[in-house]
PDB file of N, CA and C in Angstrom:
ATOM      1  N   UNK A   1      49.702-141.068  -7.500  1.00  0.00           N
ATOM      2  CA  UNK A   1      48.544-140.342  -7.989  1.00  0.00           C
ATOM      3  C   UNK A   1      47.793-139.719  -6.819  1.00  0.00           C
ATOM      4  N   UNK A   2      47.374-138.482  -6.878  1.00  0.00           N
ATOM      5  CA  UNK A   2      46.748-137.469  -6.022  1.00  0.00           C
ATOM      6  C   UNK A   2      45.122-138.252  -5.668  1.00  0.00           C
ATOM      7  N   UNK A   3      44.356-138.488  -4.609  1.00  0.00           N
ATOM      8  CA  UNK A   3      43.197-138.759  -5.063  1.00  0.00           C
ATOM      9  C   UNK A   3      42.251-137.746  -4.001  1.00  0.00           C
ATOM     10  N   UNK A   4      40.876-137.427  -4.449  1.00  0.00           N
ATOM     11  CA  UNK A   4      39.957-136.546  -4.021  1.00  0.00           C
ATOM     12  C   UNK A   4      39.567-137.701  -2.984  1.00  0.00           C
ATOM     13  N   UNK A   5      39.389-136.681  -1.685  1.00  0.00           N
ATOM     14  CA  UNK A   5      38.804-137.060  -0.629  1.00  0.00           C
ATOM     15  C   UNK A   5      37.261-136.182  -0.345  1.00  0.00           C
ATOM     16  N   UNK A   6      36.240-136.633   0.069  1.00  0.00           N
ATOM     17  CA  UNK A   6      35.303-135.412   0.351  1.00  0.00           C
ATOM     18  C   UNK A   6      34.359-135.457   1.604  1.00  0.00           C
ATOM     19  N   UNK A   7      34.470-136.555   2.125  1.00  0.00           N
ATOM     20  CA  UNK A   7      33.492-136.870   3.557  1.00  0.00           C
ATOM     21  C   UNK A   7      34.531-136.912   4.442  1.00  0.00           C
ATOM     22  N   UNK A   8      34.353-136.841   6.100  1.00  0.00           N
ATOM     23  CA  UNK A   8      34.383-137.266   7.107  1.00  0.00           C
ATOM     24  C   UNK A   8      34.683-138.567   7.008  1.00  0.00           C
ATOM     25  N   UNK A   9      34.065-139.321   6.695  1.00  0.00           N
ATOM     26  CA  UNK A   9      34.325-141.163   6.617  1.00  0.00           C
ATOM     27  C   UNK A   9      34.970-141.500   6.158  1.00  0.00           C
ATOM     28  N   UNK A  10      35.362-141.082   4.497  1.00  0.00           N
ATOM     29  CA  UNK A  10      36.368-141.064   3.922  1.00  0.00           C
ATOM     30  C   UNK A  10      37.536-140.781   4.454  1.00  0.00           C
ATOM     31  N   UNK A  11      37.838-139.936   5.003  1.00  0.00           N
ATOM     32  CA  UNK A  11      39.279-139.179   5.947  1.00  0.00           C
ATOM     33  C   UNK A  11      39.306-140.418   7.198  1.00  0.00           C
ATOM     34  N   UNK A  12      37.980-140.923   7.781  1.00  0.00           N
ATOM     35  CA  UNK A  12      38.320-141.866   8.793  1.00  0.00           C
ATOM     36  C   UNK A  12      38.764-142.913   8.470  1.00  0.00           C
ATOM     37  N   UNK A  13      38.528-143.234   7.107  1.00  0.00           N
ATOM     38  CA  UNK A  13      38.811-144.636   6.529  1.00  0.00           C
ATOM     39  C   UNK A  13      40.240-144.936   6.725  1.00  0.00           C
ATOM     40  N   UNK A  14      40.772-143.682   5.691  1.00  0.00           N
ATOM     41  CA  UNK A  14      42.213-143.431   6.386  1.00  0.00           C
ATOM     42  C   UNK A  14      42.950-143.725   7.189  1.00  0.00           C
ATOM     43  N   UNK A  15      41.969-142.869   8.116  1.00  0.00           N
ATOM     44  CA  UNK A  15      42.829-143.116   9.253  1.00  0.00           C
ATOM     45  C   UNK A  15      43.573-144.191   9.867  1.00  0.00           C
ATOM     46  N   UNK A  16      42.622-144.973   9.869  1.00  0.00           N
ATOM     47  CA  UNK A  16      41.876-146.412  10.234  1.00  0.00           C
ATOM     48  C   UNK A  16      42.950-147.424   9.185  1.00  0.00           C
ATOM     49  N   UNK A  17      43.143-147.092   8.030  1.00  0.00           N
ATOM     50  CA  UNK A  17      43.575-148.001   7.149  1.00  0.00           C
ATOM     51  C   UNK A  17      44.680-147.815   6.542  1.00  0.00           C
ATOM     52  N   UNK A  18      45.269-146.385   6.530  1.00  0.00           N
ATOM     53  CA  UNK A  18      46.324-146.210   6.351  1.00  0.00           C
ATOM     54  C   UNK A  18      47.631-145.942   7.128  1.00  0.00           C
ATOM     55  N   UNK A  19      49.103-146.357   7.080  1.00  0.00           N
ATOM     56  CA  UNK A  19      50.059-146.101   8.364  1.00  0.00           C
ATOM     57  C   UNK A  19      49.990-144.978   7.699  1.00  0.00           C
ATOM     58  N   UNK A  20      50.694-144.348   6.609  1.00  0.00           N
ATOM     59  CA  UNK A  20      51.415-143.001   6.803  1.00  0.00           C
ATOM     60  C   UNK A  20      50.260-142.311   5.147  1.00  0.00           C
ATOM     61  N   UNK A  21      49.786-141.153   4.980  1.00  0.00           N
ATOM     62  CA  UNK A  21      49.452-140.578   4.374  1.00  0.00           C
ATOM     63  C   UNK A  21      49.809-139.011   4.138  1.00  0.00           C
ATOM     64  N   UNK A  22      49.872-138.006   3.041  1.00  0.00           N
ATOM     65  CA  UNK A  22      49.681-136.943   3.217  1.00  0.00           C
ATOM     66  C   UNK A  22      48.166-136.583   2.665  1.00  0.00           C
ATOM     67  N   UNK A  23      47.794-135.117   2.855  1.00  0.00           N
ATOM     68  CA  UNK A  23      46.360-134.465   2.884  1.00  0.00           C
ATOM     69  C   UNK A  23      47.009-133.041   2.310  1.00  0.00           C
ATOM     70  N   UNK A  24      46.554-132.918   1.140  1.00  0.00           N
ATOM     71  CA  UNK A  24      46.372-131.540   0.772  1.00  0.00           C
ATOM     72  C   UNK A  24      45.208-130.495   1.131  1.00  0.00           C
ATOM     73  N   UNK A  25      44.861-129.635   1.690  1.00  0.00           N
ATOM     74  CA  UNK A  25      43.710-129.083   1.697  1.00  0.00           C
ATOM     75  C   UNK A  25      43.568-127.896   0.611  1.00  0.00           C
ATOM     76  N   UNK A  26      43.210-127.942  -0.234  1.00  0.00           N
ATOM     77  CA  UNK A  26      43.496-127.193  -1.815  1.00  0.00           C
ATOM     78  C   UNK A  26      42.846-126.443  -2.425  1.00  0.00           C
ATOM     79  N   UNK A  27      42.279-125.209  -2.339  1.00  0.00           N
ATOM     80  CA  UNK A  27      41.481-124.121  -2.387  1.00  0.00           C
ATOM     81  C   UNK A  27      41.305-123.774  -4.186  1.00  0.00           C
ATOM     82  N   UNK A  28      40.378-124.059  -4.302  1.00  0.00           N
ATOM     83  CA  UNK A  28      40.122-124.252  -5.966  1.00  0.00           C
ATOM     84  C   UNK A  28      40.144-122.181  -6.817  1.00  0.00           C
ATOM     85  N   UNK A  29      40.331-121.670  -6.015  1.00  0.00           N
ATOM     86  CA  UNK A  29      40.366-120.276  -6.208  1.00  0.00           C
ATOM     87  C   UNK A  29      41.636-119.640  -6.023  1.00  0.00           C
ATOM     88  N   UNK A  30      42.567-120.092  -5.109  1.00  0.00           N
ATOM     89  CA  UNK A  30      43.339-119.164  -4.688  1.00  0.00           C
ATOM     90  C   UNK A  30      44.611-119.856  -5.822  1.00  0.00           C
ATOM     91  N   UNK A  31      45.468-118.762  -6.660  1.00  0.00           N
ATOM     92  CA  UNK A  31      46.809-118.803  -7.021  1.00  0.00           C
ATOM     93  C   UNK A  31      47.801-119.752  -6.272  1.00  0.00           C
ATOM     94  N   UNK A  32      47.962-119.324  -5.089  1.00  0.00           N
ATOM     95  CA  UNK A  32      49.106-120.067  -4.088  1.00  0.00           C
ATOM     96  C   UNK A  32      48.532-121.466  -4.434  1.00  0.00           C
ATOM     97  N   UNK A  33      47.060-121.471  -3.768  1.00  0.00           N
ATOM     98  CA  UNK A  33      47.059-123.095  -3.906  1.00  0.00           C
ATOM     99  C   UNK A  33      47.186-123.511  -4.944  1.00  0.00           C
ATOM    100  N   UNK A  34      47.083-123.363  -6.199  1.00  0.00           N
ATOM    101  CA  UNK A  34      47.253-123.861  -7.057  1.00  0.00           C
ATOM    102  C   UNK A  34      49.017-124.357  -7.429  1.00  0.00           C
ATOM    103  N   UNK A  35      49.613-123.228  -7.103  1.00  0.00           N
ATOM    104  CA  UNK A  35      51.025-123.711  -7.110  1.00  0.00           C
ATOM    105  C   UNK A  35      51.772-124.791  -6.233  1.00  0.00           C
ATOM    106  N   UNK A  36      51.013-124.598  -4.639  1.00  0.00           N
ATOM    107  CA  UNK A  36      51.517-125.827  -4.326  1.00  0.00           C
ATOM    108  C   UNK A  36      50.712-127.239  -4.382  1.00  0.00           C
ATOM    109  N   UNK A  37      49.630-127.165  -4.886  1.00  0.00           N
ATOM    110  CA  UNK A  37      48.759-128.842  -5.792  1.00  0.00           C
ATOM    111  C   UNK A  37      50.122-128.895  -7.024  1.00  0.00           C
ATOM    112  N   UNK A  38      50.583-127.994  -7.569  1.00  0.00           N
ATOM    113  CA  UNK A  38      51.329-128.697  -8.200  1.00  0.00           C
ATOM    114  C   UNK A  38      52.859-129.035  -8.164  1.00  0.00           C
ATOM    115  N   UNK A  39      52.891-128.960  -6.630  1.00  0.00           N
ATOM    116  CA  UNK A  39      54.037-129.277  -6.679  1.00  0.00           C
ATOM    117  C   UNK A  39      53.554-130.436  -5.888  1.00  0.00           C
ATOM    118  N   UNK A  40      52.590-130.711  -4.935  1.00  0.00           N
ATOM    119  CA  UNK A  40      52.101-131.828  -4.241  1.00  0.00           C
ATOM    120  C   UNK A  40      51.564-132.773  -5.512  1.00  0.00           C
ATOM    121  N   UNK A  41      50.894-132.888  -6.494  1.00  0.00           N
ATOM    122  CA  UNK A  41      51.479-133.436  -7.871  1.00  0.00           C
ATOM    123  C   UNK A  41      52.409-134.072  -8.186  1.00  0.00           C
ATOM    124  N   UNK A  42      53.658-132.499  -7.975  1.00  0.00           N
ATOM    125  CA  UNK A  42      55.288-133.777  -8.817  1.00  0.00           C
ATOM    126  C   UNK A  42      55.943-134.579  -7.696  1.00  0.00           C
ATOM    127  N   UNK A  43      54.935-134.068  -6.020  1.00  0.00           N
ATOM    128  CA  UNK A  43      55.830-135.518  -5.181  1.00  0.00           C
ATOM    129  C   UNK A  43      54.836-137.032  -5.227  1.00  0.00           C
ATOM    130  N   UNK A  44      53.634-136.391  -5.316  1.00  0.00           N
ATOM    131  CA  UNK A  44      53.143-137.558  -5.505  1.00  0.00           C
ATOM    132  C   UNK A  44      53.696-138.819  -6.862  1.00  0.00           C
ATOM    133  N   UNK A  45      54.208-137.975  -8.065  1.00  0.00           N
ATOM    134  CA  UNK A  45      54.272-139.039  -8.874  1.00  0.00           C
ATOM    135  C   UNK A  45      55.562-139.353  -9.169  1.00  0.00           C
ATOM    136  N   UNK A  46      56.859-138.717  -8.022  1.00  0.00           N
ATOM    137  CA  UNK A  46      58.235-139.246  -8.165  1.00  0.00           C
ATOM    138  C   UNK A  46      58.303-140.085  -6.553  1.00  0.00           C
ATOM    139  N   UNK A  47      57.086-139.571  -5.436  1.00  0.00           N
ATOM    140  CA  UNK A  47      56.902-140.718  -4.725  1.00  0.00           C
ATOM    141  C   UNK A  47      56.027-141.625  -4.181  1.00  0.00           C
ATOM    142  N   UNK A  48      55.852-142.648  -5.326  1.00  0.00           N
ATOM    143  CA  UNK A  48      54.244-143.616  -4.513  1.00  0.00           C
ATOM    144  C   UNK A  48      54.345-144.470  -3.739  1.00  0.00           C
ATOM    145  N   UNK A  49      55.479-144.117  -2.759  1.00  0.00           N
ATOM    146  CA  UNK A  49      55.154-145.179  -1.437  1.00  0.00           C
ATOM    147  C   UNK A  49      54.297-144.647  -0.947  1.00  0.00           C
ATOM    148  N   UNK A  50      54.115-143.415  -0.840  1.00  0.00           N
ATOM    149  CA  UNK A  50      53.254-142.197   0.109  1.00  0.00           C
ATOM    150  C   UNK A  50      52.384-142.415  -0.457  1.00  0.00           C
ATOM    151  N   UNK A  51      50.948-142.748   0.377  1.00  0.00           N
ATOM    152  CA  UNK A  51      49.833-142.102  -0.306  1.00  0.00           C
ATOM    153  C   UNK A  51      49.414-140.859  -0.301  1.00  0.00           C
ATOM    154  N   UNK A  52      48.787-139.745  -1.149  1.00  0.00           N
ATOM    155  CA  UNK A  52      48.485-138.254  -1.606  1.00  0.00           C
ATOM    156  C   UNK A  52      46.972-138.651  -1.561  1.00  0.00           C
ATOM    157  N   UNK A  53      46.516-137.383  -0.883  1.00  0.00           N
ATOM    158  CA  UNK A  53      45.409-137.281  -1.209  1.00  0.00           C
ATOM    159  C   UNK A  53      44.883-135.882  -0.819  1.00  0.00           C
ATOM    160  N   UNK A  54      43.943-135.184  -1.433  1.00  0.00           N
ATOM    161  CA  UNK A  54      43.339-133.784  -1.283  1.00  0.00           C
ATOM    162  C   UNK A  54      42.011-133.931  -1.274  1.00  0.00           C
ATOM    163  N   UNK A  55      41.523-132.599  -0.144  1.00  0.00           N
ATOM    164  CA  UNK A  55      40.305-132.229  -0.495  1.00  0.00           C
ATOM    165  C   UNK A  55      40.031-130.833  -0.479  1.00  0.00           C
ATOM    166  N   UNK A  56      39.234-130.559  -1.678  1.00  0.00           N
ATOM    167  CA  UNK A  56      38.712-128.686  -2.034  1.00  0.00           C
ATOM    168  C   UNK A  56      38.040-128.267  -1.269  1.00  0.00           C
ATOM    169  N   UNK A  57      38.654-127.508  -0.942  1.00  0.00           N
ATOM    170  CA  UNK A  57      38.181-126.876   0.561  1.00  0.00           C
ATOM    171  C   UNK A  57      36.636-126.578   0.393  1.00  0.00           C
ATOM    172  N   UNK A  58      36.395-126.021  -1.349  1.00  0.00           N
ATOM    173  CA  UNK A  58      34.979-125.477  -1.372  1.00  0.00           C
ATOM    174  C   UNK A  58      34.380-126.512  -1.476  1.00  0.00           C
ATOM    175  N   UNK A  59      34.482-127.701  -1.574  1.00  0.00           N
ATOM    176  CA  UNK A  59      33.515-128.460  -1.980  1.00  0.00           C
ATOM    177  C   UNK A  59      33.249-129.504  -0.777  1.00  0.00           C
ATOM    178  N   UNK A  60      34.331-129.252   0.478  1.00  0.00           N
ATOM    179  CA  UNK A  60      34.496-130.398   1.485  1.00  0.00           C
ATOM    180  C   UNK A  60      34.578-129.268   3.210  1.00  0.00           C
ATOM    181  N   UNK A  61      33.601-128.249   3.033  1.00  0.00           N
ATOM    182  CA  UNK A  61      34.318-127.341   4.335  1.00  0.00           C
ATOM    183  C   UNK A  61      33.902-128.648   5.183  1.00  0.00           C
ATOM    184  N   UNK A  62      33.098-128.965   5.798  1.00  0.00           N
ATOM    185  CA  UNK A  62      32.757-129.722   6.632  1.00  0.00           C
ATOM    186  C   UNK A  62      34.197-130.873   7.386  1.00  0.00           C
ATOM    187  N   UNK A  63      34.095-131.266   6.316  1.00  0.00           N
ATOM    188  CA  UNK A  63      35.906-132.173   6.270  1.00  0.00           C
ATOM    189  C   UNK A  63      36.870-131.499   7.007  1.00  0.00           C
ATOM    190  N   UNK A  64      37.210-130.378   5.901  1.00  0.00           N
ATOM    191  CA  UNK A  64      38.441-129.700   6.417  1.00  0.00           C
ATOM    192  C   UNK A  64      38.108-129.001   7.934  1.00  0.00           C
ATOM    193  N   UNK A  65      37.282-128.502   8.083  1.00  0.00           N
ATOM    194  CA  UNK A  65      37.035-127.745   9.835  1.00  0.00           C
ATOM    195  C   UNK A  65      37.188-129.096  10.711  1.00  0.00           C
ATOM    196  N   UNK A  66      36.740-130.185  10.188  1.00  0.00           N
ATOM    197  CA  UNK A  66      36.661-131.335  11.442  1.00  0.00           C
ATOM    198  C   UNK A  66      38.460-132.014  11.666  1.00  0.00           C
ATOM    199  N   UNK A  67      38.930-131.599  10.735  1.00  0.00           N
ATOM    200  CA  UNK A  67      40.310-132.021  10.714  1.00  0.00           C
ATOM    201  C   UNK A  67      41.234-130.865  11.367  1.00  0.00           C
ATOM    202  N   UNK A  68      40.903-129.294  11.273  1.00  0.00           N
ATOM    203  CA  UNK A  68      41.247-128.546  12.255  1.00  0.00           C
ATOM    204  C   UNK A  68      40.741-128.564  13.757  1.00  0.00           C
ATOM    205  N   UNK A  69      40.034-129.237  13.764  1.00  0.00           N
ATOM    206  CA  UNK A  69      38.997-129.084  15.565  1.00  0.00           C
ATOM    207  C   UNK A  69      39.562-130.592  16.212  1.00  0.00           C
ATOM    208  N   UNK A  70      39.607-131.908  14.999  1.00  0.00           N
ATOM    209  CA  UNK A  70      39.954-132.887  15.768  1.00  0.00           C
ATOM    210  C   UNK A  70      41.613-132.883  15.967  1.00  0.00           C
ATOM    211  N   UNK A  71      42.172-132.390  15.125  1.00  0.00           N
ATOM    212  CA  UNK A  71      43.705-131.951  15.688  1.00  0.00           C
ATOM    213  C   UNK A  71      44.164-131.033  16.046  1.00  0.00           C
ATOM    214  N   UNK A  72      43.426-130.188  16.301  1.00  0.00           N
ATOM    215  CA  UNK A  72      43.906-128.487  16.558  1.00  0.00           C
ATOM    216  C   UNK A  72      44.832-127.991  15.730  1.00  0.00           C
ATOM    217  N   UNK A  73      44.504-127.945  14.668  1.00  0.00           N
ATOM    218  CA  UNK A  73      45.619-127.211  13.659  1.00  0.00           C
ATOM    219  C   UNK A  73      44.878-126.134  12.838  1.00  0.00           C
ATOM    220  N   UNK A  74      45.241-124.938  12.982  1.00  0.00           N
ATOM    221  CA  UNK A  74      44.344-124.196  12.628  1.00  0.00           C
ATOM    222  C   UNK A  74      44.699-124.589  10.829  1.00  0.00           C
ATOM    223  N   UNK A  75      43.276-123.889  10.495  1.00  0.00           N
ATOM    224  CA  UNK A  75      42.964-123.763   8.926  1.00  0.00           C
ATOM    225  C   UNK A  75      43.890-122.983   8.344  1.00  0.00           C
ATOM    226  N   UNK A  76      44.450-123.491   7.313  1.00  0.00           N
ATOM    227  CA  UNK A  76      45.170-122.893   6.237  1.00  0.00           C
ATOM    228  C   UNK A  76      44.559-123.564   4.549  1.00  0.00           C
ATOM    229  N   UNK A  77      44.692-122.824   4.167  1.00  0.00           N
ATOM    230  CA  UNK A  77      44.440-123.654   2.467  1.00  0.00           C
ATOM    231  C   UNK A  77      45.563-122.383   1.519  1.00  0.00           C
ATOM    232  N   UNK A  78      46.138-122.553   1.246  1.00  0.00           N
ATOM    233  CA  UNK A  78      46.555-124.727   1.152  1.00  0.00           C
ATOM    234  C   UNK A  78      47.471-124.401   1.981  1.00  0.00           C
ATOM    235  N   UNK A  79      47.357-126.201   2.433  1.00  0.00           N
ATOM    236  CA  UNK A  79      48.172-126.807   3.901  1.00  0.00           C
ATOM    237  C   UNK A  79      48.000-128.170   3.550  1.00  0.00           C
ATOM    238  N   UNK A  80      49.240-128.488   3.411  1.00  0.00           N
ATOM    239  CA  UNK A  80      49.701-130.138   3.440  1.00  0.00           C
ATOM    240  C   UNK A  80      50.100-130.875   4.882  1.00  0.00           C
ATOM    241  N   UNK A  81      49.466-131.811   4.838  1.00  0.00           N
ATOM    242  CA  UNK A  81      49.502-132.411   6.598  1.00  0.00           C
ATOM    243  C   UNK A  81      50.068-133.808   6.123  1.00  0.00           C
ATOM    244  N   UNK A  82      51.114-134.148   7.114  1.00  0.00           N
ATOM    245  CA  UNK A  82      51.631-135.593   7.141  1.00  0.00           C
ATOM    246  C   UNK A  82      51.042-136.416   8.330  1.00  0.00           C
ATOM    247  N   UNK A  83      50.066-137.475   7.708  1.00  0.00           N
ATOM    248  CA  UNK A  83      49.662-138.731   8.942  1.00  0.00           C
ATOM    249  C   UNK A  83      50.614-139.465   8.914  1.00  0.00           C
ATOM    250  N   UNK A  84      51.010-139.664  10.628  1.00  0.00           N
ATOM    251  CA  UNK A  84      51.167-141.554  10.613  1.00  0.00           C
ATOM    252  C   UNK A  84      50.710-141.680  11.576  1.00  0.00           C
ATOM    253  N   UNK A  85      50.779-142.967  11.574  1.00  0.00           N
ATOM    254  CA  UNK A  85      49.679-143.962  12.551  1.00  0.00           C
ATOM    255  C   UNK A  85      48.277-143.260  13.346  1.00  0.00           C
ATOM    256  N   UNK A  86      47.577-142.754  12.594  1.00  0.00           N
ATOM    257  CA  UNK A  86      46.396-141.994  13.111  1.00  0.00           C
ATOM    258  C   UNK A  86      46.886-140.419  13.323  1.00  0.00           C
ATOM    259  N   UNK A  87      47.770-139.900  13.449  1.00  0.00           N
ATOM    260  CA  UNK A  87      48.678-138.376  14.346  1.00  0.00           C
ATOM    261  C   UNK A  87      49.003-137.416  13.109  1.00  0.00           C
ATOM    262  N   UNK A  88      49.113-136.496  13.095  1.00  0.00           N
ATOM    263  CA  UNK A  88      49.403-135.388  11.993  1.00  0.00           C
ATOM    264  C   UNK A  88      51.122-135.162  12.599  1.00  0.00           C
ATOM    265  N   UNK A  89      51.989-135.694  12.297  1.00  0.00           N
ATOM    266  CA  UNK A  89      53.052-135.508  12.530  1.00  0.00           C
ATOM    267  C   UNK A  89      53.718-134.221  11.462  1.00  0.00           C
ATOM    268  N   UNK A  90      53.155-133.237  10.722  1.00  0.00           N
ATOM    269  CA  UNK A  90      53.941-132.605  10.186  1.00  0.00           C
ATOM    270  C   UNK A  90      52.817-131.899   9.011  1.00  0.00           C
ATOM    271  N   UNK A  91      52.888-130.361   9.055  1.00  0.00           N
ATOM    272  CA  UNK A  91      51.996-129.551   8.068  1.00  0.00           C
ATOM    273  C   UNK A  91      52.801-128.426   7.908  1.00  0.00           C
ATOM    274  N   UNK A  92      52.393-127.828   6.610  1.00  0.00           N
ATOM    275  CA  UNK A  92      52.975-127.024   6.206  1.00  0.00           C
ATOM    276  C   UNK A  92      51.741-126.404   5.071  1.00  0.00           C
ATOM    277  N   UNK A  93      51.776-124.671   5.049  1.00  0.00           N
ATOM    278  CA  UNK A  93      51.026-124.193   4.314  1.00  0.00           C
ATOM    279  C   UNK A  93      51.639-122.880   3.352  1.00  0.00           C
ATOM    280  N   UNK A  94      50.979-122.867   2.714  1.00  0.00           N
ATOM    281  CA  UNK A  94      51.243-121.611   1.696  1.00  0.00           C
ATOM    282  C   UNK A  94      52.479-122.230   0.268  1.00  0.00           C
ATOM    283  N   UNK A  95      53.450-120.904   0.510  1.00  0.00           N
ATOM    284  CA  UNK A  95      54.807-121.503  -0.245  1.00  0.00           C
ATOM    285  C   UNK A  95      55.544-122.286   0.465  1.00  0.00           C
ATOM    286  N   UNK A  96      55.536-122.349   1.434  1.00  0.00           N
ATOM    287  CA  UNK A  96      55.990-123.515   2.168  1.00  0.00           C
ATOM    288  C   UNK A  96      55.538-125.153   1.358  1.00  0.00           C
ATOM    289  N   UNK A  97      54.881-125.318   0.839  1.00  0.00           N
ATOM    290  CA  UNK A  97      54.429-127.062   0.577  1.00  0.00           C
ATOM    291  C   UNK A  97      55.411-126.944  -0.693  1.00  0.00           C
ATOM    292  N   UNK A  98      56.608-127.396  -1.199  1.00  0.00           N
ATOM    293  CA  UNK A  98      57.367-127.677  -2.205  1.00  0.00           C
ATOM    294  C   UNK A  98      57.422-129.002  -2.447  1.00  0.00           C
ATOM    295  N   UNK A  99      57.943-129.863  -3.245  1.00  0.00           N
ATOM    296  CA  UNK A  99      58.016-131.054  -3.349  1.00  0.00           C
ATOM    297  C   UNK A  99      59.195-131.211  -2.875  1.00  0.00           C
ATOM    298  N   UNK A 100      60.487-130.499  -2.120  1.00  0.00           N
ATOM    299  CA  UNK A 100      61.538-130.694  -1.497  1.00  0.00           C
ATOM    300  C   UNK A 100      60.523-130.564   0.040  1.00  0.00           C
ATOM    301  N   UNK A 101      60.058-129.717   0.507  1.00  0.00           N
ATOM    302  CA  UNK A 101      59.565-129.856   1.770  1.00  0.00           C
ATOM    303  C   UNK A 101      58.777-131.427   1.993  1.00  0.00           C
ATOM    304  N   UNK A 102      57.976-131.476   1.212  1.00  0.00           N
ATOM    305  CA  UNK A 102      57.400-132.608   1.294  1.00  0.00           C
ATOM    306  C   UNK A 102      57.973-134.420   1.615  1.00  0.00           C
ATOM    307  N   UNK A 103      59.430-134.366  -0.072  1.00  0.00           N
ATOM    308  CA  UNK A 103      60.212-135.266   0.780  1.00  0.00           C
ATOM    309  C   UNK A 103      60.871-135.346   2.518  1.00  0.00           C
ATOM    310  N   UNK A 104      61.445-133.944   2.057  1.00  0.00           N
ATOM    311  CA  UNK A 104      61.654-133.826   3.764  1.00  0.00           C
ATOM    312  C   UNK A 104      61.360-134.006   5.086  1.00  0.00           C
ATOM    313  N   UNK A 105      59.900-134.095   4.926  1.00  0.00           N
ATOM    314  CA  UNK A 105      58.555-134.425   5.801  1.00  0.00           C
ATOM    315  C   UNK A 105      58.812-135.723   6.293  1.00  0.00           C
ATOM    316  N   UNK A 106      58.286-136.486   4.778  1.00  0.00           N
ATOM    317  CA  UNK A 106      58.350-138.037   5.249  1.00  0.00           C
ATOM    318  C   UNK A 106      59.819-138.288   5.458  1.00  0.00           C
ATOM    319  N   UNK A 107      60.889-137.932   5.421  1.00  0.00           N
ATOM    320  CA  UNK A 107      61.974-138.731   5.451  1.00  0.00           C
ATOM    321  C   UNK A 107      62.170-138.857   7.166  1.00  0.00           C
ATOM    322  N   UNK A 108      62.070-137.323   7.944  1.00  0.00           N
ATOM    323  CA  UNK A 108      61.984-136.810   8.780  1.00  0.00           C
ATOM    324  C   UNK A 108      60.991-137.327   9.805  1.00  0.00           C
ATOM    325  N   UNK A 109      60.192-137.550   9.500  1.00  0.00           N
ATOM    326  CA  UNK A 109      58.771-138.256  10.394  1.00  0.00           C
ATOM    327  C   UNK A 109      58.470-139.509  10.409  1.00  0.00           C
ATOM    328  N   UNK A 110      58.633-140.299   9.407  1.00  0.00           N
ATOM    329  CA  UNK A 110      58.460-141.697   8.812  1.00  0.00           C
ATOM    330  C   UNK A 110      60.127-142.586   9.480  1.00  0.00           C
TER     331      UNK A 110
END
């Protein structure tokens, strides 16, 4: 299951508490994003070892800029990012986020 993230603290909690996570950053306006939330959707619920989680860009800029500045990854929405152990080992944006890319990610990084 996908879950809404929306603070700074929240994302640190994460950090802090989770080994491996993905992060959707998911633009509540744009077409694209919408297509790949739903494909970040059908990996989340054919894979729940992974934890999923997103935040709307409109409702969380603060979040999402601190997650481009503390990793240097520039802004995309939508852009799916793979954590482990604290590190963004792997992002991908636009049509790029498929639920085949996604397995691929973790199989690849994990």
């Amino acid at each position: 299951m996908v879950e809404k993230i929306e603070s700074i603290e929240q994302f640190d909690h994460l950090i802090k508490n989770e080994d491996s996570f993905y992060l959707l950053k998911h633009s509540l306006t744009c077409p694209i994003s919408h297509a790949a939330y739903k494909e970040y959707e059908k990996f989340s619920s054919e894979n729940q070892v992974i934890p999923t989680y997103y935040l709307a860009v409109q409702d969380s800029r603060p979040l999402s800029t601190e997650i481009a500045e503390r990793f240097q990854i520039k802004h995309e929405s939508p852009q799916a990012l793979l954590f482990h152990n604290g590190k963004p080992m792997w992002n991908a944006s636009h049509w790029k986020i498929t639920n085949r890319s996604l397995v691929s990610a973790s199989s690849e990084n994990l």
